[in-house]
C-alpha atoms as a PDB file:
ATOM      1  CA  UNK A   1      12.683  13.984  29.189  1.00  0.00           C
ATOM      2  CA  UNK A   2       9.004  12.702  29.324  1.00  0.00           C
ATOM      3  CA  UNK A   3       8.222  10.147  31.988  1.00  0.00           C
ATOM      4  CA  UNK A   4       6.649   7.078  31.514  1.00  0.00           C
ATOM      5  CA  UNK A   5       4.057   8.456  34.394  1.00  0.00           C
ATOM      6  CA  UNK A   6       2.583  10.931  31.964  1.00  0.00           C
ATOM      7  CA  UNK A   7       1.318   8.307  29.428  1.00  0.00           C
ATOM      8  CA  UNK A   8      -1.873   8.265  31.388  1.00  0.00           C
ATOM      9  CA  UNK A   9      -2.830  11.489  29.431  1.00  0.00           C
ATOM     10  CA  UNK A  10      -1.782  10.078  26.546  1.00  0.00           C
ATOM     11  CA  UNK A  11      -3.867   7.145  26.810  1.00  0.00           C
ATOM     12  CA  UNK A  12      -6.858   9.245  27.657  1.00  0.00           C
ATOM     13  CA  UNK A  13      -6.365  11.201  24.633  1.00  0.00           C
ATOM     14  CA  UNK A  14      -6.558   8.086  22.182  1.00  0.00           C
ATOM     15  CA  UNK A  15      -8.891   5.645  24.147  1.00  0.00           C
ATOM     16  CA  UNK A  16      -6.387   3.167  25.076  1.00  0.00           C
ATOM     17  CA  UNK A  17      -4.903   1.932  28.239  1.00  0.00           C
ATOM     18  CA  UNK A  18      -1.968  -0.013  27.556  1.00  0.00           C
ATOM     19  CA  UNK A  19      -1.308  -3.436  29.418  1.00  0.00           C
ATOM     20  CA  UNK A  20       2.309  -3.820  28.886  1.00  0.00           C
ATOM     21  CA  UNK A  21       3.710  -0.182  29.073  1.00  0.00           C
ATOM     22  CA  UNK A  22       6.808  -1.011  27.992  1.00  0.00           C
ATOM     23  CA  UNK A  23       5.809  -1.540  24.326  1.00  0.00           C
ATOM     24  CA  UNK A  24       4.393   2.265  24.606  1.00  0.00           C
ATOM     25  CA  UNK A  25       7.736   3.165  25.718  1.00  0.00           C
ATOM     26  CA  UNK A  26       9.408   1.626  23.195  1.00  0.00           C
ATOM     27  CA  UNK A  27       7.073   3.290  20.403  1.00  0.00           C
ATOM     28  CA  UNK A  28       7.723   6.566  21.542  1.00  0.00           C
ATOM     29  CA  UNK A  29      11.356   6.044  21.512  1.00  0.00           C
ATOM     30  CA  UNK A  30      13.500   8.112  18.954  1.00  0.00           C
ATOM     31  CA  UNK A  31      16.395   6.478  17.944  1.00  0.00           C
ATOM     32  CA  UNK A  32      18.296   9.278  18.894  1.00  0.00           C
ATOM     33  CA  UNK A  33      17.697   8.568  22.520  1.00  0.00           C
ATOM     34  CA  UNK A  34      19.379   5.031  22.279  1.00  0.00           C
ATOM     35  CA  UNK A  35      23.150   5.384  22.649  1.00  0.00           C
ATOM     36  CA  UNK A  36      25.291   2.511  21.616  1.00  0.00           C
ATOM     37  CA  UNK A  37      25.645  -0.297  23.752  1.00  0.00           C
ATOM     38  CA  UNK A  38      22.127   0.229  25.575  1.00  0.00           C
ATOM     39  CA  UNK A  39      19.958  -2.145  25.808  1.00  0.00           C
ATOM     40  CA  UNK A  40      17.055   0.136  24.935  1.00  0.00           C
ATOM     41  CA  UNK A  41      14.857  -0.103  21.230  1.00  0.00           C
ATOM     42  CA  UNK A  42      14.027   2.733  19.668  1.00  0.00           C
ATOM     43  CA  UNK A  43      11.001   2.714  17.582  1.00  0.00           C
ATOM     44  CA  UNK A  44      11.797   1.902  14.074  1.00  0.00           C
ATOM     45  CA  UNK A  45      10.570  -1.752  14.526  1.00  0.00           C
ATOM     46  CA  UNK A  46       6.817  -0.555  15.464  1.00  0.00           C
ATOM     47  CA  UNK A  47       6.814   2.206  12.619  1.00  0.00           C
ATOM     48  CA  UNK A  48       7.521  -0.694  10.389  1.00  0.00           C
ATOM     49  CA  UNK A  49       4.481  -2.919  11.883  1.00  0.00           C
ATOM     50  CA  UNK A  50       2.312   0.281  12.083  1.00  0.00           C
ATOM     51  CA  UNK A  51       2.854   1.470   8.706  1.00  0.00           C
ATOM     52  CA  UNK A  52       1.344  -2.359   7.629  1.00  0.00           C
ATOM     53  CA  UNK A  53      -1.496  -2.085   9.868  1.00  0.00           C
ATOM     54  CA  UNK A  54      -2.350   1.818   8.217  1.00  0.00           C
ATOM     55  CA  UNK A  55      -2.422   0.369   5.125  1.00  0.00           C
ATOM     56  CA  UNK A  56      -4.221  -2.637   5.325  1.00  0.00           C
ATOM     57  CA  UNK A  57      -7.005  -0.481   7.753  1.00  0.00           C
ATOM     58  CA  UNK A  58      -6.672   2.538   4.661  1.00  0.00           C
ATOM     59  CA  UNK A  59      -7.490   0.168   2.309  1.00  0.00           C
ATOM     60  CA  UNK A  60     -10.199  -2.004   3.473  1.00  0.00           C
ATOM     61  CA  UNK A  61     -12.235   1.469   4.670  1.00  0.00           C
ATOM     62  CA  UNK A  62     -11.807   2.543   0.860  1.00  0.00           C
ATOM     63  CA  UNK A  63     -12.520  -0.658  -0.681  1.00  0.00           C
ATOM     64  CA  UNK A  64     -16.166   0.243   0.199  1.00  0.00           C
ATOM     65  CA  UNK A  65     -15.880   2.842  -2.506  1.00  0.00           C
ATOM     66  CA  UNK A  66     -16.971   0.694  -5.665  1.00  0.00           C
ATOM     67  CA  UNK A  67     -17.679   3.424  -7.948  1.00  0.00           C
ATOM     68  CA  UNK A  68     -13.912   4.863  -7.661  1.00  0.00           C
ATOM     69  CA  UNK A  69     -11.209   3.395  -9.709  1.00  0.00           C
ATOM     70  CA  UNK A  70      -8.227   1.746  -8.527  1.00  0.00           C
ATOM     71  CA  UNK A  71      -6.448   4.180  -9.515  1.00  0.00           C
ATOM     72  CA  UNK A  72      -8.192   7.035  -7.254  1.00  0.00           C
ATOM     73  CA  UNK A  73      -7.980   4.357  -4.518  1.00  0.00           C
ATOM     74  CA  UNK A  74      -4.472   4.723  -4.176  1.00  0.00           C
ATOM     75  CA  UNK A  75      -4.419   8.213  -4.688  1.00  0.00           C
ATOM     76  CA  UNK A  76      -6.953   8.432  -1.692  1.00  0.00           C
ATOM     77  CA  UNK A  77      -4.664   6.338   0.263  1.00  0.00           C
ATOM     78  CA  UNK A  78      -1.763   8.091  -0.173  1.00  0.00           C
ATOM     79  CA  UNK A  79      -3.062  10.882   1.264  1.00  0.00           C
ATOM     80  CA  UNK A  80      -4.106   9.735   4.505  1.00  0.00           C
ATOM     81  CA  UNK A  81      -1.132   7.725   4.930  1.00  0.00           C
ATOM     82  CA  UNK A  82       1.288  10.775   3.659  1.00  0.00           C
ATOM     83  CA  UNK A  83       4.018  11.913   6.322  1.00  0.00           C
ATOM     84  CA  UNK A  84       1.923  15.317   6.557  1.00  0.00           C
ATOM     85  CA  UNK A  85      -1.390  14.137   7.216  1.00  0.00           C
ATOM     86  CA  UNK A  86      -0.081  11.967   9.441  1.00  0.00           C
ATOM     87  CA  UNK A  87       2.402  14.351  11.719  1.00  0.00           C
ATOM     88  CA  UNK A  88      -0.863  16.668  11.662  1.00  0.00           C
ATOM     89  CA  UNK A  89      -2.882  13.850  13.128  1.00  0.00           C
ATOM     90  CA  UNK A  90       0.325  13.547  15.504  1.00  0.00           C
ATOM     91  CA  UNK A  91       0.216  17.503  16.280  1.00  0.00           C
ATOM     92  CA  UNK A  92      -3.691  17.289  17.249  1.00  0.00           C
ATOM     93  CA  UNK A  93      -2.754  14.399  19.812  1.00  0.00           C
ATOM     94  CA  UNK A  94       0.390  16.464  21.357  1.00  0.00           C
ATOM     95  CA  UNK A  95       2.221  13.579  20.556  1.00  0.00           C
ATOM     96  CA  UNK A  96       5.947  14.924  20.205  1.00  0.00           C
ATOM     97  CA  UNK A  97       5.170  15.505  23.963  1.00  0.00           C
ATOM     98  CA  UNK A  98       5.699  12.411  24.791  1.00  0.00           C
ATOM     99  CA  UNK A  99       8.721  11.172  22.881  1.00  0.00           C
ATOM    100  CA  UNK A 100      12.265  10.358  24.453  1.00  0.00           C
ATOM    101  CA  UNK A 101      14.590  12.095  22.594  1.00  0.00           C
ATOM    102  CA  UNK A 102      18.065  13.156  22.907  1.00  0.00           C
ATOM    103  CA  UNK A 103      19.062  16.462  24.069  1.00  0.00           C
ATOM    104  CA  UNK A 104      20.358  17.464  20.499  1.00  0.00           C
ATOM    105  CA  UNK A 105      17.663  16.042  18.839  1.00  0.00           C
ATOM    106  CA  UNK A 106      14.802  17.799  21.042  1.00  0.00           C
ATOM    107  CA  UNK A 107      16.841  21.104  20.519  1.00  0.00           C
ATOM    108  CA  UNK A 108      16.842  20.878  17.527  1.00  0.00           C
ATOM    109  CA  UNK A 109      13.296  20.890  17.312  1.00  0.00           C
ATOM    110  CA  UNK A 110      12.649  17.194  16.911  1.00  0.00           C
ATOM    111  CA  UNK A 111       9.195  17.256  18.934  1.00  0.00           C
ATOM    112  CA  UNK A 112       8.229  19.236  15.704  1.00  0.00           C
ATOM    113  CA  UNK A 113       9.360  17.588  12.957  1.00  0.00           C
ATOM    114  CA  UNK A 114       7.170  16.058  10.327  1.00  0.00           C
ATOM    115  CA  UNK A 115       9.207  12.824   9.913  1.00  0.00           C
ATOM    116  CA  UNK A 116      10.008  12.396  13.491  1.00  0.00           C
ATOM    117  CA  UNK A 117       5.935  12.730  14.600  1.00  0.00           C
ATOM    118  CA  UNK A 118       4.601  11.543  11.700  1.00  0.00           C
ATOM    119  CA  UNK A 119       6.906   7.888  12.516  1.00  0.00           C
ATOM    120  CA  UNK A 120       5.601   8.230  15.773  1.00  0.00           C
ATOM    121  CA  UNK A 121       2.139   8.184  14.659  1.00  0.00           C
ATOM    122  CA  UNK A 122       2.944   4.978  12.961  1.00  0.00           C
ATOM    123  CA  UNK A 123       4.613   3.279  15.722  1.00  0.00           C
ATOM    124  CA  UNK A 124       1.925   3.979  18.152  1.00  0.00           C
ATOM    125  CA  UNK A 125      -0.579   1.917  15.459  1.00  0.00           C
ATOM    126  CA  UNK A 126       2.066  -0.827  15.843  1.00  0.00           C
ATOM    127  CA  UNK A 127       2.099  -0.784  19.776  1.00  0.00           C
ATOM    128  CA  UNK A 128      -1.150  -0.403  19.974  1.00  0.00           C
ATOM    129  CA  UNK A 129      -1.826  -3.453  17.419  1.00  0.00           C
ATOM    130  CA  UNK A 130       1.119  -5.904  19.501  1.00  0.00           C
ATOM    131  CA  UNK A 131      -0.715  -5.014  22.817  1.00  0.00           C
ATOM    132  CA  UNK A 132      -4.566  -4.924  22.330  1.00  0.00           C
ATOM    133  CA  UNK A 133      -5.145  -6.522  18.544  1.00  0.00           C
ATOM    134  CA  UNK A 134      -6.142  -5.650  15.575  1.00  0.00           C
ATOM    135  CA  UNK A 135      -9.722  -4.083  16.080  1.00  0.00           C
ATOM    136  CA  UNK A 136      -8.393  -1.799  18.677  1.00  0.00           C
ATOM    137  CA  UNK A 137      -5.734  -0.864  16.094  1.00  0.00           C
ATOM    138  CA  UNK A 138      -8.212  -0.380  13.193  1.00  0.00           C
ATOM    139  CA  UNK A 139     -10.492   1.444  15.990  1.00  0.00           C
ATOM    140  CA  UNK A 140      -7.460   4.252  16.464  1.00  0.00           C
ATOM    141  CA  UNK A 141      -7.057   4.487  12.859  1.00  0.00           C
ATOM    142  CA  UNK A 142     -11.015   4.848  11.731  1.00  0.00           C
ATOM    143  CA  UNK A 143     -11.227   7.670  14.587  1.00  0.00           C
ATOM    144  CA  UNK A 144      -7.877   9.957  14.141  1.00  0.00           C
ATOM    145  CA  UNK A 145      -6.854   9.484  10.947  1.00  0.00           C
ATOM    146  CA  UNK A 146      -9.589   7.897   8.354  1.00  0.00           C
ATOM    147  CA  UNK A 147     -12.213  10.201   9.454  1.00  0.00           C
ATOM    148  CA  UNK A 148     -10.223  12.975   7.687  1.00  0.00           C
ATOM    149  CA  UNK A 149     -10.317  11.790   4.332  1.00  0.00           C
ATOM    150  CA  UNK A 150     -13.373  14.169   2.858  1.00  0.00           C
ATOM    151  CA  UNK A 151     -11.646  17.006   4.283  1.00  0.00           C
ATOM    152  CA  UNK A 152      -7.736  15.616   2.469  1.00  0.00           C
ATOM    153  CA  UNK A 153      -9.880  15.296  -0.744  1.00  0.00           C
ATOM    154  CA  UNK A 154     -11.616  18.773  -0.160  1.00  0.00           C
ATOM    155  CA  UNK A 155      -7.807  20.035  -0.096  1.00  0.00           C
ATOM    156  CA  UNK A 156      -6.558  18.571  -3.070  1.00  0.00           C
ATOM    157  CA  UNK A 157      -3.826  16.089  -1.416  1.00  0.00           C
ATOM    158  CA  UNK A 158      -5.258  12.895  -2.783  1.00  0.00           C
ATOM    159  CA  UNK A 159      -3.038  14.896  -5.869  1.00  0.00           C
ATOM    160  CA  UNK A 160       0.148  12.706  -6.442  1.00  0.00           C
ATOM    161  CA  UNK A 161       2.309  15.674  -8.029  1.00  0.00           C
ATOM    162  CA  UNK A 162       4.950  13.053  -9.571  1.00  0.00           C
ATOM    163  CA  UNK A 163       2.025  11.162 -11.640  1.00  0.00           C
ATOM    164  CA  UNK A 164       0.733  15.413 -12.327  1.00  0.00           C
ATOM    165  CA  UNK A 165       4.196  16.385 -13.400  1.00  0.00           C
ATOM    166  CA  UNK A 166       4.891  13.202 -15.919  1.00  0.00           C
ATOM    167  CA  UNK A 167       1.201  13.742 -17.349  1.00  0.00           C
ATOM    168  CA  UNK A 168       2.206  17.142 -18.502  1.00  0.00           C
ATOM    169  CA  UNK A 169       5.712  16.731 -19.544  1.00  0.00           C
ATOM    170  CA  UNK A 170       4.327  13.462 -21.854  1.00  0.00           C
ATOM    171  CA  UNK A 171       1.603  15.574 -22.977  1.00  0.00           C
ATOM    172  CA  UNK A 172       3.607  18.665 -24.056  1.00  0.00           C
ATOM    173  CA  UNK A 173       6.852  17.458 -24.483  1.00  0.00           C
ATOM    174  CA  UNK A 174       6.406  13.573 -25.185  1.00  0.00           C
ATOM    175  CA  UNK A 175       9.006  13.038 -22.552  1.00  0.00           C
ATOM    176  CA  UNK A 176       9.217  11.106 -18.735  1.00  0.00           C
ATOM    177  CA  UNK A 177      10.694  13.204 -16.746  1.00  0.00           C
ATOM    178  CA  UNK A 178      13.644  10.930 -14.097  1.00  0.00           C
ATOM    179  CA  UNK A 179      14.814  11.913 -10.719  1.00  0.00           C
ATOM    180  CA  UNK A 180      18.397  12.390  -9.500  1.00  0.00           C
ATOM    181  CA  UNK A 181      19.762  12.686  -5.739  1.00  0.00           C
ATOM    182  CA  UNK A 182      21.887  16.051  -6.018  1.00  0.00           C
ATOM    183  CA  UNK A 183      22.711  15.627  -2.178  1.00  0.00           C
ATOM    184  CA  UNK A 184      22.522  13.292   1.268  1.00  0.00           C
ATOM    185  CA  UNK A 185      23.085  14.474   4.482  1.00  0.00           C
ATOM    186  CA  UNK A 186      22.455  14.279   8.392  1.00  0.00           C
ATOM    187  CA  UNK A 187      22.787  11.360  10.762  1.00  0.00           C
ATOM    188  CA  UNK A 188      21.184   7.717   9.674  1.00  0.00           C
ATOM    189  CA  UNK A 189      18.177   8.532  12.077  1.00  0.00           C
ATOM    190  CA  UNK A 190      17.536  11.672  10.264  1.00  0.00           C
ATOM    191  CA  UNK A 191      18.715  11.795   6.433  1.00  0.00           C
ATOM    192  CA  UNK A 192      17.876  14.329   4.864  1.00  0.00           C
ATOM    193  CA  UNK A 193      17.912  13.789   0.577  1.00  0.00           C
ATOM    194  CA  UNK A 194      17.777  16.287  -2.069  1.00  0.00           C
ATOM    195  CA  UNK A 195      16.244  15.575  -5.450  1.00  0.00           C
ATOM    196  CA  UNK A 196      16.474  17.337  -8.741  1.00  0.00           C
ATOM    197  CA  UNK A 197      13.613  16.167 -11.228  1.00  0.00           C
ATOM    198  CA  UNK A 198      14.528  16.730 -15.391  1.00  0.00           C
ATOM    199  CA  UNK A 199      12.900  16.716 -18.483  1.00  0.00           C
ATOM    200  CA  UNK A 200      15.320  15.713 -20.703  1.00  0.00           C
ATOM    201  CA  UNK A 201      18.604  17.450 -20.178  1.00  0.00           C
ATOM    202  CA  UNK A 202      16.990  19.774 -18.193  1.00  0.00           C
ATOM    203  CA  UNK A 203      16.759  20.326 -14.634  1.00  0.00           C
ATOM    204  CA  UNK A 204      13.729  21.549 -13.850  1.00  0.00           C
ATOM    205  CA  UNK A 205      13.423  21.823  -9.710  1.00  0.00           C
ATOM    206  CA  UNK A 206      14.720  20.284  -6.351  1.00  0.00           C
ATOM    207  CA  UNK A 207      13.301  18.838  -3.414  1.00  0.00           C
ATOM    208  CA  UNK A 208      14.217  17.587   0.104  1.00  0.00           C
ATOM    209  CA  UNK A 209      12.565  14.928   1.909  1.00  0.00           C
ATOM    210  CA  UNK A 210      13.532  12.429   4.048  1.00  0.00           C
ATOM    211  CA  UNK A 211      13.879  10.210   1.758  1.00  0.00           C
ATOM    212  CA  UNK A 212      14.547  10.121  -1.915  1.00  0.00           C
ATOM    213  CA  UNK A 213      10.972   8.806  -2.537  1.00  0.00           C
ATOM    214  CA  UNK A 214       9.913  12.058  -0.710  1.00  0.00           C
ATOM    215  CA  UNK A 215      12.816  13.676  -2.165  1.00  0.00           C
ATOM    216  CA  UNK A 216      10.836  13.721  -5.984  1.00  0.00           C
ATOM    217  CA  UNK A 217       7.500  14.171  -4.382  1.00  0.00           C
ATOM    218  CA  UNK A 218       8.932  17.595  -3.128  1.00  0.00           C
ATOM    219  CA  UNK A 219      10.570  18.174  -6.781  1.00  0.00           C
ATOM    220  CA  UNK A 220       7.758  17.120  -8.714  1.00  0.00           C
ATOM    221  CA  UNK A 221       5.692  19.878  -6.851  1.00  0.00           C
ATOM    222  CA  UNK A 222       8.276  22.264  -7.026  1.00  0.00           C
ATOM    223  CA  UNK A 223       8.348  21.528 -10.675  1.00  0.00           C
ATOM    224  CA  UNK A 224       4.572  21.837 -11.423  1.00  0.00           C
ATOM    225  CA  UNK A 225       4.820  25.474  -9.588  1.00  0.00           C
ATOM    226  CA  UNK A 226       8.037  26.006 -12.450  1.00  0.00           C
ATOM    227  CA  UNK A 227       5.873  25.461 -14.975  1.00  0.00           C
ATOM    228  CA  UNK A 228       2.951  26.884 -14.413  1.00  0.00           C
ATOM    229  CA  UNK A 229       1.294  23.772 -14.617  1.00  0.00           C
ATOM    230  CA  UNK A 230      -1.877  23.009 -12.538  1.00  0.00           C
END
């Protein structure tokens, strides 16, 4: 289990010294590690205040873009504030180092999971915004993960493969294709959904994600690859 004593290296790494640890404690705890009737948070609350601060920071930096649409706007922002991109970002900083997990949880890998570092990212935006402001938060964000955005582009993820998939399937077949969830499973910390995307009656591919909007991200890609269709 990771010791509070280590966050020094932590801070280092990101260019913030924390005044109240305890709200960096709390961001960096799983809710796995919280058994019932503790009176220890897990970090759900600050991934929900981080992912607010990402997107108002994501969208003010690419508001200075006034010869893209608003429709490439929000394509650009949801790639840099995708679950990948963002567990990369998480990766780079060794962040799954620090986390307090449970014993199952950690071996079962959860220092490595997408989901799990890529909410961890977030919550550390939200502890960092509760204990030294905004600009320090929007400072964090501009250096780790807004500087990336040539290189997402340069990739192809500013590609959102559900809008790709209905495109083609209008275009060829003059049908939206919908999403089902096939299948749910795994604790409430870590669902796991599967999604089956159709056109028409048929069912085209599946994808899991942790959750369902996820879920027909991963089917819609799946389903372009099907098809053949780029």
């Amino acid at each position: 289990m990771t010791s509070p004593a280590s966050f020094v290296h932590l801070e280092k790494a990101i260019g913030v010294t924390f005044r109240d640890k305890e709200i960096l404690v709390e961001a960096l705890t799983h809710r796995s590690a919280v058994r019932g009737g503790s009176t220890k948070r897990h970090n759900e609350r600050f991934e929900f205040l981080g992912d607010a601060v990402l997107e108002l920071v994501a969208t003010e930096y690419l508001f200075q873009y006034k010869d893209k649409s608003e429709g490439e706007l929000t394509n650009w922002r949801a790639a840099l504030v995708k679950g990948e991109h963002l567990a990369s970002v998480a990766q780079d900083l060794k962040l799954g180092e620090y986390l307090f997990l449970s014993r199952g949880e950690e071996a079962s890998g959860g220092r490595q999971k997408t989901s799990t570092l890529a909410n961890a990212l977030e919550a550390l935006i939200g502890a960092i915004f509760l204990d030294r402001g905004f600009q320090e938060a929007k400072r964090f964000c501009d250096e780790f993960i807004l500087i990336r955005l040539e290189k997402l582009l340069a990739q192809g993820k500013d590609r959102d493969e559900k809008s790709v998939f209905q495109e083609r399937s209008q275009e060829l077949f003059g049908v939206t294709p919908h999403y089902k969830v096939v299948d749910e499973h795994g604790p409430d910390h870590d669902k796991q959904f599967t999604s089956a995307v159709f056109i028409g009656e048929e069912e085209v591919a599946r994808g899991t994600g942790n959750s369902k909007q996820r879920a027909e991200q991963a089917a819609a890609k799946a389903g372009l690859k099907e098809k053949g269709w780029k």
